[in-house]
Protein backbone atom coordinates (compact mmCIF):
# COMPACT_ATOMS: atom_id res chain seq x y z
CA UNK A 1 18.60 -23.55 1.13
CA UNK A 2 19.23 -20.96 4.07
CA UNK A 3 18.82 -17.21 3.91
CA UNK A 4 22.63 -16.94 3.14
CA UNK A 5 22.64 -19.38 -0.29
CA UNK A 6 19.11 -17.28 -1.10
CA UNK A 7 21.21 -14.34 -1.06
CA UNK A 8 23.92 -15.33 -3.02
CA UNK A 9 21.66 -17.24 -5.85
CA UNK A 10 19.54 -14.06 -5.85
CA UNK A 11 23.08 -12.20 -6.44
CA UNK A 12 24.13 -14.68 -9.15
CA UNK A 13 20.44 -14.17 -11.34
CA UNK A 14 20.41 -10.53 -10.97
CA UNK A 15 22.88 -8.65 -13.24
CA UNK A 16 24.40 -5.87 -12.37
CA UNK A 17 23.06 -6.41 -8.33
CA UNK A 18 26.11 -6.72 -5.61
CA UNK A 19 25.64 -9.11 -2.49
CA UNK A 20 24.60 -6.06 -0.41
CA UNK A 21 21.81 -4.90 -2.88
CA UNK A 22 20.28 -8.99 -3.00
CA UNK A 23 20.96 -8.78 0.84
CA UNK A 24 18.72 -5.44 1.08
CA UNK A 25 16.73 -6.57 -1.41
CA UNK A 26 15.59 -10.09 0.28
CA UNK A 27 15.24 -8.42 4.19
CA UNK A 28 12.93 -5.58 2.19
CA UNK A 29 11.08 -8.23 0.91
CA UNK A 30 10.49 -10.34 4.43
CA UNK A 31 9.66 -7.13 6.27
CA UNK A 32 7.15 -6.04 3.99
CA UNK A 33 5.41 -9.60 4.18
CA UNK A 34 6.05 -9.35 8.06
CA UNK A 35 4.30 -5.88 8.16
CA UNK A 36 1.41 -6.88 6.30
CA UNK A 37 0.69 -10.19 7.97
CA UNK A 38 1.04 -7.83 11.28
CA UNK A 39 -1.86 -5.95 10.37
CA UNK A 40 -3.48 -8.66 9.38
CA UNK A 41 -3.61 -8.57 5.66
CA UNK A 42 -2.64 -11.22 3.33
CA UNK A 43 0.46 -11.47 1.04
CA UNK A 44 -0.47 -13.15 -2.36
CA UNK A 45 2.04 -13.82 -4.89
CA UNK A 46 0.48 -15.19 -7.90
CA UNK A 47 1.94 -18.39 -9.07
CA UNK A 48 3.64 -18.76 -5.73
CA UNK A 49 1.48 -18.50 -2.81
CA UNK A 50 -0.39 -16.52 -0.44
CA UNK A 51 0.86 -15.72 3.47
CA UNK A 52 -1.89 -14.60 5.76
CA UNK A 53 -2.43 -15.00 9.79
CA UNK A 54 -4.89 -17.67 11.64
CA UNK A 55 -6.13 -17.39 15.46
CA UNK A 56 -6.08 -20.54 17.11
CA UNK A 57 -8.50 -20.40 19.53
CA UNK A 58 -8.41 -20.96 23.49
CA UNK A 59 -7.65 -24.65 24.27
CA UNK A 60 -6.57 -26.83 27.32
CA UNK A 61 -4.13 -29.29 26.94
CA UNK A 62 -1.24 -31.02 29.34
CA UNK A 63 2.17 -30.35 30.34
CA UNK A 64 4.61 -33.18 29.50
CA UNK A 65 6.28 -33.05 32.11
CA UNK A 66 3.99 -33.02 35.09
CA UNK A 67 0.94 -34.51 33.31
CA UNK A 68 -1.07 -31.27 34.49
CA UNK A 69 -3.62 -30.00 33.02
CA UNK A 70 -3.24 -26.44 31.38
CA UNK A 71 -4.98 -23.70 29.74
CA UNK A 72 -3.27 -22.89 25.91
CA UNK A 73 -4.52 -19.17 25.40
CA UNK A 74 -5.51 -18.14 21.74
CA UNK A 75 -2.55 -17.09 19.50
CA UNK A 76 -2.45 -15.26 16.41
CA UNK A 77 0.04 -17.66 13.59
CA UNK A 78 1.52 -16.71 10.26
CA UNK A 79 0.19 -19.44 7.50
CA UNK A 80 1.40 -19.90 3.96
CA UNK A 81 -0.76 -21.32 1.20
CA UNK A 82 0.64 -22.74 -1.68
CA UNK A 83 -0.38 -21.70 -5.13
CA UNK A 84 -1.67 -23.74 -7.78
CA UNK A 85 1.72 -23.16 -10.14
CA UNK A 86 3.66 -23.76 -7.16
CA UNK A 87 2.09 -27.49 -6.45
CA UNK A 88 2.57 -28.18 -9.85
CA UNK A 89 6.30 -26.93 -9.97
CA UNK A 90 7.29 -29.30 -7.11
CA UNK A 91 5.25 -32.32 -8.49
């Protein structure tokens, strides 16, 4: 399911809500999650999950292509965590 079936099975459950108002109501959700897991807080939705940011630290590693050797710096990752309701949903 893409972002554009989301919106239009959102539409379908939700009486009375146009496509616009599922549209709005779908980015709202994403950019709240986005804002908090830029801050560095974590996003739990019980029964579903929790998002919340890693650091991968400072490794080396090689480039495929030229076989060199090369320094990965650390980088800061969005992670999501299933919940227990979820795993059992999808069983």
């Amino acid at each position: 399911m893409n972002k554009r079936e989301l919106i239009e099975e959102l539409y379908k459950k939700a009486d009375g809500c146009s496509k616009l108002e599922a549209e709005n109501y779908l980015n709202f959700l994403v950019n709240i999650i986005k804002s908090n897991l830029k801050k560095g807080d974590k996003v739990t939705i019980a029964g579903f999950g929790t998002f919340r940011t890693l650091v991968r630290k400072a490794r080396s590693g090689v480039d495929p292509q030229t076989g060199k050797k090369i320094k990965i710096p650390k980088v800061r990752v969005a992670k999501f965590v299933t919940g227990s309701a979820l795993k059992r949903a999808v069983k």
